[in-house]
Protein backbone atom coordinates (compact mmCIF):
# COMPACT_ATOMS: atom_id res chain seq x y z
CA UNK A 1 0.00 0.00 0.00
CA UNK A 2 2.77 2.58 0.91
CA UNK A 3 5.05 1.60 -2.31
CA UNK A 4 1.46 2.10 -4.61
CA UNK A 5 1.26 5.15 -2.82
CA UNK A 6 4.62 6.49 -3.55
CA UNK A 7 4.39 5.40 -7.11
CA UNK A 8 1.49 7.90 -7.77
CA UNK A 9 3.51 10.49 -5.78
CA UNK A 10 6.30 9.89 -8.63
CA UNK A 11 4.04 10.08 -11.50
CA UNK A 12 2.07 13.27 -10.25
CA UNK A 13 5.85 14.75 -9.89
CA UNK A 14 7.12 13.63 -12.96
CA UNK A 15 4.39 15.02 -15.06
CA UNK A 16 4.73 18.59 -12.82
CA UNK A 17 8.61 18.65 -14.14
CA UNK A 18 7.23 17.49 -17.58
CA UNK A 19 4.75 20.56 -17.90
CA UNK A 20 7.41 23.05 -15.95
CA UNK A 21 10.02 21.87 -18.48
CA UNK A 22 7.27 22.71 -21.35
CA UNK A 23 6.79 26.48 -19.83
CA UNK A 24 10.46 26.73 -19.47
CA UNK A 25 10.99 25.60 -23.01
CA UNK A 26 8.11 28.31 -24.22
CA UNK A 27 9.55 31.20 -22.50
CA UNK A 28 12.86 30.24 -24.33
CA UNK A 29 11.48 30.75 -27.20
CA UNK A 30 9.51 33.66 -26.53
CA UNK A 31 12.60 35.09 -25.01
CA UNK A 32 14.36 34.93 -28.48
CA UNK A 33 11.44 35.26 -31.18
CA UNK A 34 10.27 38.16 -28.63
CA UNK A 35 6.74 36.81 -29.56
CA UNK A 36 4.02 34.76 -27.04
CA UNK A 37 2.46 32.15 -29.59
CA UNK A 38 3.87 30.46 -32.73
CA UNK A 39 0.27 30.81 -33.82
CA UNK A 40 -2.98 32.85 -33.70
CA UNK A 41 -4.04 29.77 -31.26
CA UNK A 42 -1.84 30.39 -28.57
CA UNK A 43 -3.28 34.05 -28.23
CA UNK A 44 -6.10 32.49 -26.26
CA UNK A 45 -9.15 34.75 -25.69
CA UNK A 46 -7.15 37.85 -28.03
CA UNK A 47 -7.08 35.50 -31.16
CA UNK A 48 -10.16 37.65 -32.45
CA UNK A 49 -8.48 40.77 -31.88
CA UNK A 50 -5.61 40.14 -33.30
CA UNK A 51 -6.63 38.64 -36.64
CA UNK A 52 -9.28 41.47 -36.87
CA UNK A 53 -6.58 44.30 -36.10
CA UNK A 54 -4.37 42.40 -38.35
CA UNK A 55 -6.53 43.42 -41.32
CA UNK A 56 -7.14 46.72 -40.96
CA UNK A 57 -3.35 47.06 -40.64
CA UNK A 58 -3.32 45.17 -43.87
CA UNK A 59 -5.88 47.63 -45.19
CA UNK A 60 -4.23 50.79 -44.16
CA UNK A 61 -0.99 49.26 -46.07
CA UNK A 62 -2.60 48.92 -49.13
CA UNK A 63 -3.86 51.99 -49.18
CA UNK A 64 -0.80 53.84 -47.87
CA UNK A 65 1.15 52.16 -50.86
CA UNK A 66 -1.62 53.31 -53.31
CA UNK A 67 -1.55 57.06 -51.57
CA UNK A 68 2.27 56.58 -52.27
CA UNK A 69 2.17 55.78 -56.04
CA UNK A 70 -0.43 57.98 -56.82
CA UNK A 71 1.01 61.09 -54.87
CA UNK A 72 4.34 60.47 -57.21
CA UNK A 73 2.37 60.68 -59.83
CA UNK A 74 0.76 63.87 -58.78
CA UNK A 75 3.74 65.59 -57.39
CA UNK A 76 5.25 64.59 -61.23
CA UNK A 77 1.73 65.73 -62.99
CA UNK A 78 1.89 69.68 -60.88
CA UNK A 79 6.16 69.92 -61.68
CA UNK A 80 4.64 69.62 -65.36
CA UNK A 81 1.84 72.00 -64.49
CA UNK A 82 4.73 74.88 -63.54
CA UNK A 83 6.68 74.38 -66.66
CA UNK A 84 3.98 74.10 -68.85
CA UNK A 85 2.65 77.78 -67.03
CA UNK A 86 6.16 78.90 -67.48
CA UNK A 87 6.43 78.32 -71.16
CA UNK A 88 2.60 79.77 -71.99
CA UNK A 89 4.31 82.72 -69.78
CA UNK A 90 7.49 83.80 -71.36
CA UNK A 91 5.74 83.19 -74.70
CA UNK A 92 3.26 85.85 -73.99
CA UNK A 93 5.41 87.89 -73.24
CA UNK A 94 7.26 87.47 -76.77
CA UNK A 95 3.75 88.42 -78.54
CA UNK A 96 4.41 92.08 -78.91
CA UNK A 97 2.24 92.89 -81.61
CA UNK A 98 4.22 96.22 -82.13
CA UNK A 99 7.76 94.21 -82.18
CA UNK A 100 7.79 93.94 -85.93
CA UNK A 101 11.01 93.18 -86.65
CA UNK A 102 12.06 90.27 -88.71
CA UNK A 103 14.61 87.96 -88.60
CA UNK A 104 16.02 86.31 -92.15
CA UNK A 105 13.21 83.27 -91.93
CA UNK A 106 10.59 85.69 -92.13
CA UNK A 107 9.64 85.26 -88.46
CA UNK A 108 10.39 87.73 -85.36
CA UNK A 109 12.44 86.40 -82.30
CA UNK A 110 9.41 86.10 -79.86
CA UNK A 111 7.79 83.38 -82.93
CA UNK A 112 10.67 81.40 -82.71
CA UNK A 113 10.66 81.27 -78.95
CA UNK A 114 6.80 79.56 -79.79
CA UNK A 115 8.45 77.38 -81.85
CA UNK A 116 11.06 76.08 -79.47
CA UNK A 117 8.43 76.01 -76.82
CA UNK A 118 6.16 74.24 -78.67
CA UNK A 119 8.40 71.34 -79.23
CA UNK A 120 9.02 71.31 -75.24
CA UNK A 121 4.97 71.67 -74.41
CA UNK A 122 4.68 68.34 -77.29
CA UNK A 123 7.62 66.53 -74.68
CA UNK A 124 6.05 67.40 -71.52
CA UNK A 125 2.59 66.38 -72.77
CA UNK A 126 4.23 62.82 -73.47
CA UNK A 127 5.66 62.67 -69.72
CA UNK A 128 5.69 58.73 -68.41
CA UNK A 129 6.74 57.37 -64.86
CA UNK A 130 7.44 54.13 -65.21
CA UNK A 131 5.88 53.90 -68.72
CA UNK A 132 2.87 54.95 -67.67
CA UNK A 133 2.29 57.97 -69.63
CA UNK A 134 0.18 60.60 -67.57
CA UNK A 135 -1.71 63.00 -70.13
CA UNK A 136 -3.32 59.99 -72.28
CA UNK A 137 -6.49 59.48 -69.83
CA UNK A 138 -7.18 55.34 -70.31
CA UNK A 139 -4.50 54.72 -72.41
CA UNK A 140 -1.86 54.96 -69.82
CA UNK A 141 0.59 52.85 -72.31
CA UNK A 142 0.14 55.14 -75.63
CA UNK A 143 2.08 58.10 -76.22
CA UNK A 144 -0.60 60.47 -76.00
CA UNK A 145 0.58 63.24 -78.61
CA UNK A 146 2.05 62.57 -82.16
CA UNK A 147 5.39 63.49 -82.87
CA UNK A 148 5.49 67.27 -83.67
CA UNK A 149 6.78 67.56 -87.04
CA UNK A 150 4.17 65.39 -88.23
CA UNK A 151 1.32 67.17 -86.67
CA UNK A 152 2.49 71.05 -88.43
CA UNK A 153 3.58 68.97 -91.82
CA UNK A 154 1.44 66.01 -91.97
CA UNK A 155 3.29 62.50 -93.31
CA UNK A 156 2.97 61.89 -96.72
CA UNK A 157 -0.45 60.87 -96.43
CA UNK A 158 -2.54 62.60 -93.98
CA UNK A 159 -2.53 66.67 -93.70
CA UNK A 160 -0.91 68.43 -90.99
CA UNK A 161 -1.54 71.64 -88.96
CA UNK A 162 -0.44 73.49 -91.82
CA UNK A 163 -2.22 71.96 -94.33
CA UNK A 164 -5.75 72.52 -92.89
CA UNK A 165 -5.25 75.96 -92.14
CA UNK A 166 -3.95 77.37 -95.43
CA UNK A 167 -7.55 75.10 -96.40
CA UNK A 168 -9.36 77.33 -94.29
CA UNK A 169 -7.33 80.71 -95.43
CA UNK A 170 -8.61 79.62 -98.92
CA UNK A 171 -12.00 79.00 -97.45
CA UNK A 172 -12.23 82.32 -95.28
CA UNK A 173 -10.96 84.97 -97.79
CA UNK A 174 -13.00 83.33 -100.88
CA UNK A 175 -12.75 84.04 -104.28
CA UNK A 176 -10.34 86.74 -105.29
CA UNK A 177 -12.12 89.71 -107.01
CA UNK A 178 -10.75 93.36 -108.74
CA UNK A 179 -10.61 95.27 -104.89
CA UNK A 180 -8.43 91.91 -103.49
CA UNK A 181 -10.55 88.99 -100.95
CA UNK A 182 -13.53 90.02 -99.75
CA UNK A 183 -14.04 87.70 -96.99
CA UNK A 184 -17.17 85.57 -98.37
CA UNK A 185 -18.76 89.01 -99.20
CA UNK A 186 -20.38 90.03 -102.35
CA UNK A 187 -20.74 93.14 -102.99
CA UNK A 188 -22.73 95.08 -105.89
CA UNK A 189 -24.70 98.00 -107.15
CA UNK A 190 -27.45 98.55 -108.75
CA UNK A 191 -28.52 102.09 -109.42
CA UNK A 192 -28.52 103.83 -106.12
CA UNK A 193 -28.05 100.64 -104.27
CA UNK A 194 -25.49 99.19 -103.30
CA UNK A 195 -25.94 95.40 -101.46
CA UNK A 196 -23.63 93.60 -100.18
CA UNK A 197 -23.95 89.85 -98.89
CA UNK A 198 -22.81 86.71 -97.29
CA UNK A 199 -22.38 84.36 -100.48
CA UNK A 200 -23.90 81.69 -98.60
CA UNK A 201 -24.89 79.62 -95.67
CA UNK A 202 -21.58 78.41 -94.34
CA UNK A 203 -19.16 78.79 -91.36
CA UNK A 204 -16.38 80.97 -93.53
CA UNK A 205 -15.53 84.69 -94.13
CA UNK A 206 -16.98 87.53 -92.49
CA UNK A 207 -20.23 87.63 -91.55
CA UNK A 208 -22.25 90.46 -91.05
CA UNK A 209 -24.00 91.31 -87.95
CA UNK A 210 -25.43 94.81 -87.94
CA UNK A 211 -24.66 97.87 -89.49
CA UNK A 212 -24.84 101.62 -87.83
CA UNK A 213 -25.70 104.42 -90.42
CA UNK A 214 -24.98 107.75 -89.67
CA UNK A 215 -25.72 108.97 -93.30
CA UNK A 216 -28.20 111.37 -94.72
CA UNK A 217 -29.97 111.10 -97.66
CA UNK A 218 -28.98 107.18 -97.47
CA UNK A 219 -31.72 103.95 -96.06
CA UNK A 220 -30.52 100.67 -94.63
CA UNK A 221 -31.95 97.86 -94.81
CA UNK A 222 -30.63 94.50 -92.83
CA UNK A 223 -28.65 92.09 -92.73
CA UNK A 224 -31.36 90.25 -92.81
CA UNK A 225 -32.31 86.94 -94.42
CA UNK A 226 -30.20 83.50 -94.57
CA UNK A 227 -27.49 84.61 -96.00
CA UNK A 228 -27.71 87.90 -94.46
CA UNK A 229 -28.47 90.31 -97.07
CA UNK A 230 -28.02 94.53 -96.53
CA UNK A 231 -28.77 97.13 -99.15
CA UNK A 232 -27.86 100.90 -98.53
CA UNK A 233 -29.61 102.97 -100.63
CA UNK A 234 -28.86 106.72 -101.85
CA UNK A 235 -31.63 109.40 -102.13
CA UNK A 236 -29.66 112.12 -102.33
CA UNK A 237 -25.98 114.04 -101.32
CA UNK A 238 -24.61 112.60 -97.48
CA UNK A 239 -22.72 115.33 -95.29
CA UNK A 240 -19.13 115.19 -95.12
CA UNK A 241 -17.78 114.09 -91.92
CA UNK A 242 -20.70 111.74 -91.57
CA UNK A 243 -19.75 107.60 -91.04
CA UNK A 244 -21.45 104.75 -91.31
CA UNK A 245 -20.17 101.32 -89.85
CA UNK A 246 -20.24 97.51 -91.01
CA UNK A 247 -20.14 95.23 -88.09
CA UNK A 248 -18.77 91.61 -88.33
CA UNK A 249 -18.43 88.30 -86.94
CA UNK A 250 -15.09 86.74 -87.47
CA UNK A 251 -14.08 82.81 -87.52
CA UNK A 252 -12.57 82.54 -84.32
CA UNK A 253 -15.18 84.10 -82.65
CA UNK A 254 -14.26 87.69 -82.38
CA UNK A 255 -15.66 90.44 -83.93
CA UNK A 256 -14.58 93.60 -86.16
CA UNK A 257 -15.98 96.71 -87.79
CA UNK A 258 -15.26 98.58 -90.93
CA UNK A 259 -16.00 102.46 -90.72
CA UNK A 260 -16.20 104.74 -94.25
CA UNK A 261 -16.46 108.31 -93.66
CA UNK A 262 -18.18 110.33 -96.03
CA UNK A 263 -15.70 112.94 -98.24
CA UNK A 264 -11.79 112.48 -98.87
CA UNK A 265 -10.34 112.10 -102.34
CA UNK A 266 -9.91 108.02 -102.41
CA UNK A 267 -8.02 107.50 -99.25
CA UNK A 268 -8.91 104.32 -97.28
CA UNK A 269 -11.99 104.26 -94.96
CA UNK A 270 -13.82 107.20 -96.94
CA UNK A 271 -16.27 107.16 -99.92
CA UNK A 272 -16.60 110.76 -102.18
CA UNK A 273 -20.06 112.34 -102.86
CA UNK A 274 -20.35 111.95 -106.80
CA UNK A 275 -22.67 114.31 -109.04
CA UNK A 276 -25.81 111.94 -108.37
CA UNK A 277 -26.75 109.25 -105.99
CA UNK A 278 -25.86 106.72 -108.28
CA UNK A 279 -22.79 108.26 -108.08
CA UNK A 280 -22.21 108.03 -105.00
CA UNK A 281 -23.43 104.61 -104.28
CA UNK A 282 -20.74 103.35 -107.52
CA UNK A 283 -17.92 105.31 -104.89
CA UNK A 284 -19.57 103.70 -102.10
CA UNK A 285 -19.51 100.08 -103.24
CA UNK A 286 -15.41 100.81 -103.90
CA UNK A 287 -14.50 101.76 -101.04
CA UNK A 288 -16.30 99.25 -98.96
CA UNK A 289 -15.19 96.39 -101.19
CA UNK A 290 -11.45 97.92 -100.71
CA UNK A 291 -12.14 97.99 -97.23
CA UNK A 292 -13.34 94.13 -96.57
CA UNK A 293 -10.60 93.19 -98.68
CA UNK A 294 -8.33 95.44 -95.98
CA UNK A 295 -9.89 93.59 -93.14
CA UNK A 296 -9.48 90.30 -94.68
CA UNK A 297 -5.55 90.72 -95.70
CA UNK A 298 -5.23 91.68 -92.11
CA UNK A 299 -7.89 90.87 -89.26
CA UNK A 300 -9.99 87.88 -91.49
CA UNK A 301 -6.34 86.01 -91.86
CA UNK A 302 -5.54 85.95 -88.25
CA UNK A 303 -8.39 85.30 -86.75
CA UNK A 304 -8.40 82.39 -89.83
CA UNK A 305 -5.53 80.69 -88.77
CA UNK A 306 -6.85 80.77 -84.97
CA UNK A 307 -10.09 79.33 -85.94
CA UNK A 308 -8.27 76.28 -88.11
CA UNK A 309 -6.37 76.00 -84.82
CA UNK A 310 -9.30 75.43 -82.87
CA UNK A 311 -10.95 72.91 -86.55
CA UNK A 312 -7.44 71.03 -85.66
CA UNK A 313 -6.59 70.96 -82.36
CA UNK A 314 -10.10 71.01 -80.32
CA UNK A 315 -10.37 67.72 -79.93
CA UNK A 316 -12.07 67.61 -76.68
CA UNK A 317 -14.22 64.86 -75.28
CA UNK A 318 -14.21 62.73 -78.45
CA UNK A 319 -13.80 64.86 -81.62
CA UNK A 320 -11.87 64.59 -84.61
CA UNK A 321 -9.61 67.50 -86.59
CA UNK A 322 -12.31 69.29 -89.01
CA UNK A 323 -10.79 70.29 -92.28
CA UNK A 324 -12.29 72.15 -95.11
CA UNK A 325 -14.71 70.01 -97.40
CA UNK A 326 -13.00 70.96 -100.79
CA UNK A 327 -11.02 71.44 -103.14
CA UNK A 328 -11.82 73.88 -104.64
CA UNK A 329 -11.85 75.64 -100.77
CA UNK A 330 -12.65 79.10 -101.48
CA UNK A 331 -16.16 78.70 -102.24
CA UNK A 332 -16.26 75.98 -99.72
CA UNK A 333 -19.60 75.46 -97.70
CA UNK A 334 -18.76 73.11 -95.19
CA UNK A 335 -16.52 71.06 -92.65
CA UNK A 336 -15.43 67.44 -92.43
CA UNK A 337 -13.14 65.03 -90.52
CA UNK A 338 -11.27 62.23 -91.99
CA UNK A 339 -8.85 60.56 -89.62
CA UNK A 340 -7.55 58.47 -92.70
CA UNK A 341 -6.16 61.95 -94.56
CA UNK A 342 -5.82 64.32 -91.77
CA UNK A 343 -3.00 64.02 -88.54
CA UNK A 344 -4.97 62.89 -85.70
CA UNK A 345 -2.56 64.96 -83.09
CA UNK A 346 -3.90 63.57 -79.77
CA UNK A 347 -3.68 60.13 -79.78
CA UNK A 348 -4.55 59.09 -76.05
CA UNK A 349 -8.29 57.93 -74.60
CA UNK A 350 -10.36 60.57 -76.15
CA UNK A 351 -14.39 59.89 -75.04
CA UNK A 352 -16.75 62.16 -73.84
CA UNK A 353 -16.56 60.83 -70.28
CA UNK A 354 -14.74 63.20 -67.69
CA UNK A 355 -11.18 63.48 -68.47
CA UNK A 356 -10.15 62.59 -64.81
CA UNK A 357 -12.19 59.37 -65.00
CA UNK A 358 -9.40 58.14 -66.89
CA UNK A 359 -7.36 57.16 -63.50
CA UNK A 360 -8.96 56.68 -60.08
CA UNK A 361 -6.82 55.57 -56.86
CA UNK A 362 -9.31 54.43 -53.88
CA UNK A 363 -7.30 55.89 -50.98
CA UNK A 364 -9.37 55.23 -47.86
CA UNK A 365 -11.94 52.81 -46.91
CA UNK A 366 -14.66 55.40 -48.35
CA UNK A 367 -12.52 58.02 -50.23
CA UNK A 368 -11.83 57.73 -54.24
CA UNK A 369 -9.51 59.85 -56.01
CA UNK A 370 -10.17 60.45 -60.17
CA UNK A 371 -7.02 62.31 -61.19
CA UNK A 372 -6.92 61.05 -65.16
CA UNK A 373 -5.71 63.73 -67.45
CA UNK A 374 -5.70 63.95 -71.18
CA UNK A 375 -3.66 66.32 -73.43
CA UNK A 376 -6.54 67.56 -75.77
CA UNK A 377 -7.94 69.23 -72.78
CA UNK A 378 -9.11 72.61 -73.28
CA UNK A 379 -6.80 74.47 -71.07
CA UNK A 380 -3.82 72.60 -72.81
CA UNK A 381 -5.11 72.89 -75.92
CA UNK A 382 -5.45 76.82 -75.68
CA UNK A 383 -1.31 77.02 -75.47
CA UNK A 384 -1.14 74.38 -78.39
CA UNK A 385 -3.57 76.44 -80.17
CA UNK A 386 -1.65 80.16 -79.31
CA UNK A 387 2.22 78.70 -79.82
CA UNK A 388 1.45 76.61 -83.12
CA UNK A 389 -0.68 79.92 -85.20
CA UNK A 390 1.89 82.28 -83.83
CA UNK A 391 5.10 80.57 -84.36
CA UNK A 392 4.42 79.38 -87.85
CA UNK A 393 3.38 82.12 -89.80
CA UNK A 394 5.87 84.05 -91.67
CA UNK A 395 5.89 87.49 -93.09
CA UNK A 396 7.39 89.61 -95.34
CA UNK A 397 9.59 92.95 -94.25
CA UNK A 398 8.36 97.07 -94.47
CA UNK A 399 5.03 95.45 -95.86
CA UNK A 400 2.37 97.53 -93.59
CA UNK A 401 -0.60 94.80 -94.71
CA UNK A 402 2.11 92.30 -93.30
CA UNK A 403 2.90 94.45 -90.12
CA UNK A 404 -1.10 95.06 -89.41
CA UNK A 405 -1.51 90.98 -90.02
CA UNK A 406 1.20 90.41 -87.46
CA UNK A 407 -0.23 92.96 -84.75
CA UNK A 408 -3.72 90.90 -85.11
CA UNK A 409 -1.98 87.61 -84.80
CA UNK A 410 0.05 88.79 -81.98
CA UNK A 411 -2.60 90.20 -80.39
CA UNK A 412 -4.78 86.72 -80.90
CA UNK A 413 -1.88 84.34 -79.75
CA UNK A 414 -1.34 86.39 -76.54
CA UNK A 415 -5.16 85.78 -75.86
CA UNK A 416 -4.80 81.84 -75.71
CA UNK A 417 -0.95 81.93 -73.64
CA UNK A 418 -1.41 84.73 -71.33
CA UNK A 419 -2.72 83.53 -68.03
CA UNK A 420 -6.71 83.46 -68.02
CA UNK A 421 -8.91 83.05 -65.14
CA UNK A 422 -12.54 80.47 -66.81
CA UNK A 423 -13.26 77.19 -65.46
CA UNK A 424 -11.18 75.37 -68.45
CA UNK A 425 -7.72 77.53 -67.93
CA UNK A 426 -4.50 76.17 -67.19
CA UNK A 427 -4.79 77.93 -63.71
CA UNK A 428 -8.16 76.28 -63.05
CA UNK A 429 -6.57 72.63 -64.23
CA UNK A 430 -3.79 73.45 -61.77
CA UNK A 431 -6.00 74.38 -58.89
CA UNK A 432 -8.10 71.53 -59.19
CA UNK A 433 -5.21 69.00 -58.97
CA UNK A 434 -4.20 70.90 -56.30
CA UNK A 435 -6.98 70.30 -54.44
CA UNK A 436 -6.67 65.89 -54.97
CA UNK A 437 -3.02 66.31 -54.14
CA UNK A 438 -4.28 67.98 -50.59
CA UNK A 439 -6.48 65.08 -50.46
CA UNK A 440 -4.15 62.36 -51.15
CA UNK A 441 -1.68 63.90 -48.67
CA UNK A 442 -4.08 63.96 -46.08
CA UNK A 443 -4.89 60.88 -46.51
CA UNK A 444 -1.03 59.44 -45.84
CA UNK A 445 -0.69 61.08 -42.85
CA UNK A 446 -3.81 59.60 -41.68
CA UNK A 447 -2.69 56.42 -42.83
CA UNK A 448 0.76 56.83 -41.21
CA UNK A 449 -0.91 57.34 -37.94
CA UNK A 450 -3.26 54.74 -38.25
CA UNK A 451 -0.69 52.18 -39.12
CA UNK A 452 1.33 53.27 -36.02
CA UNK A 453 -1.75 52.38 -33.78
CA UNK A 454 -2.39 49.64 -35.18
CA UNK A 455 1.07 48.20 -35.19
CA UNK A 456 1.40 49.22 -31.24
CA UNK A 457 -1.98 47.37 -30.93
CA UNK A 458 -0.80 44.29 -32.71
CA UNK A 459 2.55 44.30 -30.63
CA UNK A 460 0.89 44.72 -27.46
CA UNK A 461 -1.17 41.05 -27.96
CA UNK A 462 1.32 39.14 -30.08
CA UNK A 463 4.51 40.85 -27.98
CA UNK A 464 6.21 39.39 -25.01
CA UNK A 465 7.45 41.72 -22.24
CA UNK A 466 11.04 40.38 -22.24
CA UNK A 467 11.83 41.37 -18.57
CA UNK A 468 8.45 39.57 -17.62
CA UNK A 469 9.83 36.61 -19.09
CA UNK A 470 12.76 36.48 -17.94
CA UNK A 471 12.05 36.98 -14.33
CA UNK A 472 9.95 33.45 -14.80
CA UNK A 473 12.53 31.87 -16.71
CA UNK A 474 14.97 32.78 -13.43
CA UNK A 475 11.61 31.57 -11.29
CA UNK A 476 10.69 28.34 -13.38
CA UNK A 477 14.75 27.31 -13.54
CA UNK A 478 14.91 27.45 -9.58
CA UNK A 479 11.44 25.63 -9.44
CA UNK A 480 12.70 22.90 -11.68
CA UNK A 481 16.38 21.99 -9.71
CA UNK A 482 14.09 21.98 -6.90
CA UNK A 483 11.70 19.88 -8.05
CA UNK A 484 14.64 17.92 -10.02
CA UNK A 485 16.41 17.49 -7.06
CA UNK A 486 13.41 16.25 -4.58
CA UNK A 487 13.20 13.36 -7.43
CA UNK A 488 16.59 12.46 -7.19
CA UNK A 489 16.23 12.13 -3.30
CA UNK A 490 13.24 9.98 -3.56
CA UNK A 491 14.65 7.64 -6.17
CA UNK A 492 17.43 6.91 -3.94
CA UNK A 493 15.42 5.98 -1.42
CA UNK A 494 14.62 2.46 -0.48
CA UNK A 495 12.34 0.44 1.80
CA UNK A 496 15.35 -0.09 4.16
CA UNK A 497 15.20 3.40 4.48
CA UNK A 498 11.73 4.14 5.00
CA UNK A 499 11.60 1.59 7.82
């Protein structure tokens, strides 16, 4: 009875040391892996809070590398942003349109600066990170604008820049007539009456929006009809001094007026009184036909080339380069597009869904960036538009037609590069990233301090306190000789001994 007794004593002990050796052997390794548990299991009741913490770390990670990437691309996309501002800035500033001195091409110095800063706006446009090219919305792996000789010059097969507008310059001026191009404006007499007219229903030329008649002895009538139609008729002698004044729409949008004043001896601008009215209507119809052909050598031809600019380059939100539906172009009535004979220039995603569509980051559990861009956007286009119809005309030295032609284009070219202020400027564009670069920033830092909770979270369940574990390693180690050593006795012992 006492030896069965002393056997369970020995197993109870044994299997004591066993589990003490187990604990001692766990703190070990918790001592050098600094961790409790080899596995979620031996978390016990914090299992659940750790794998659940675990993934929201995991989230946060994700989207702190997306944040990351996409605030490269940013910071890349607004460094573009300032040269791009800087180039539409010093080339304003080279648009004098009273700096009419030529170089030997046939161009002033500030039209060569467009020039040179049009090739650099064509290489900043077709800025990549990684191959990923920024300005093609979608198409992140196609070079989103066509090499730049080949938009002004075309390739053999389809029409470039150039191409289309001397097209519309053909279109715009119409046919040639004794007094020069008229603009798309026929003018006649008849008697006392002189009319003059759009020669048909079309976007080209001049057309004429109103006239102001300070004449005596003289009755307007119009524009009025489709094509407008305006007849000035003479009853009798108009005062000297006295003006009357043609207004018109031009291509581009803009608008000019002609003015003839009433007396002079032929110089430009005034009409002579003649021995009847018929007379004077005959002088009449001259000098306004010399003066539309004026205003078309000079104002009609810039604002021409600006409007082929916008036929070529305003591609926004799907569309294709118009070009002139001709030959023959100057009695052209209409528009078309034909990708297969005209340079497409912007060759990137090009739909009419929102241009910033095009690339979307999701940054936080409920926060989604759209920061696509495309090239053919109107405040990029606008530069395009003012560097490539300023830096490629040419002109031709003490020719005042030429140096009026120049101080229109000028005048035009710094409208599209100087800084403007409308929703679809280059200082709106730049504001508006601004504002999703704020966002994506403030969304890092949020993730930078989440992750650092988190991780202090995680560390605080899966983390042993190393001086804690030591301290029972010291404890368990003096437990176990004890316990080692009270085993030792009692397997010495005998029944000898116990008696």
């Amino acid at each position: 009875m006492t030896i069965s007794s002393f056997n369970g004593y020995h197993s109870v002990m044994s299997l004591r040391i066993h589990n003490m050796r187990a604990q001692f052997t766990d703190l070990q390794r918790q001592l050098g892996t600094g961790q409790k548990a080899e596995t979620f299991g031996g978390l016990g009741v914090q299992a659940g809070l750790d794998v659940a913490l675990r993934q929201q770390l995991a989230d946060v990670n994700a989207w702190q590398s997306t944040t990351e990437h996409t605030g490269l691309r940013l910071e890349l996309l607004n460094q573009t942003f300032e040269q791009i501002s800087a180039i539409a800035t010093d080339a304003a500033e080279g648009t004098d349109p009273n700096a009419f001195d030529l170089l030997s091409d046939g161009q002033t110095a500030g039209q060569n600066i467009a020039m040179t800063s049009l090739a650099e706006l064509f290489g900043l446009m077709n800025t990549d990170i990684g191959g990923r090219y920024l300005m093609s919305g979608k198409a992140v792996n196609t070079k989103p604008v066509e090499a730049l000789g080949v938009v002004l010059n075309g390739d053999g097969t389809r029409a470039g820049f150039l191409q289309v507008r001397d097209e519309r310059l053909e279109a715009d001026l119409g046919p040639a007539v004794a007094a020069g191009n008229l603009g798309r404006i026929d003018v006649s007499s008849v008697g006392t009456t002189v009319t003059f007219a759009e020669d048909g229903v079309h976007p080209f030329g001049f057309k004429v929006t109103g006239v102001n008649s300070g004449l005596s002895n003289a009755t307007v009538t119009g524009p009025a009809g489709s094509p407008a139609t305006t007849d000035v008729t003479f009853t009798g002698d108009p005062v000297t001094g006295e003006v009357i004044r043609v207004y018109l729409d031009l291509p581009d949008g803009t608008t000019t007026d002609i003015a003839l004043t009433v007396g002079g001896s032929g110089e430009p601008g005034t009409f002579a009184i003649g021995n009847t009215p018929a007379d004077t209507a005959a002088n009449f119809e001259a000098a306004l036909a010399d003066a539309l052909a004026a205003e078309a050598a000079t104002t009609l031809r810039s604002a021409s080339g600006m409007a082929a600019a916008d036929d070529f380059f305003g591609t926004t939100g799907g569309g294709e380069p118009q070009r002139v539906d001709g030959p023959p172009f100057d009695t052209a009535t209409a528009m078309v597009s034909d990708s297969a004979t005209t340079v497409v220039w912007y060759r990137g995603d090009n739909t009419a869904e929102d241009p910033r569509l095009g690339a979307t980051a999701r940054i936080d559990d409920s926060v989604t960036i759209s920061y696509g861009l495309r090239a053919n956007e109107e405040a990029l286009v606008n530069i395009v538009k003012g560097l490539a119809v300023y830096g490629t005309e040419t002109f031709t030295a003490n020719d005042e037609t030429d140096r009026a032609r120049y101080s229109e284009l000028a005048d035009r070219s710094w409208y599209e590069l100087a800084e403007q202020s409308g929703s679809n400027s280059l200082r709106a564009l730049v504001s508006e990233f601004g504002t999703i670069s704020y966002s994506v920033g403030t969304a890092e830092q949020r993730h930078v301090a989440a992750a650092g909770t988190l991780i202090e979270a995680v560390e605080g369940i899966e983390s042993s306190n190393l001086e804690e574990v030591a301290t029972k390693l010291l404890q368990l180690e003096t437990l176990l000789e004890a316990n080692y050593t009270t085993m030792s006795k009692l397997a010495e012992m005998s029944l000898t001994n116990y008696i």
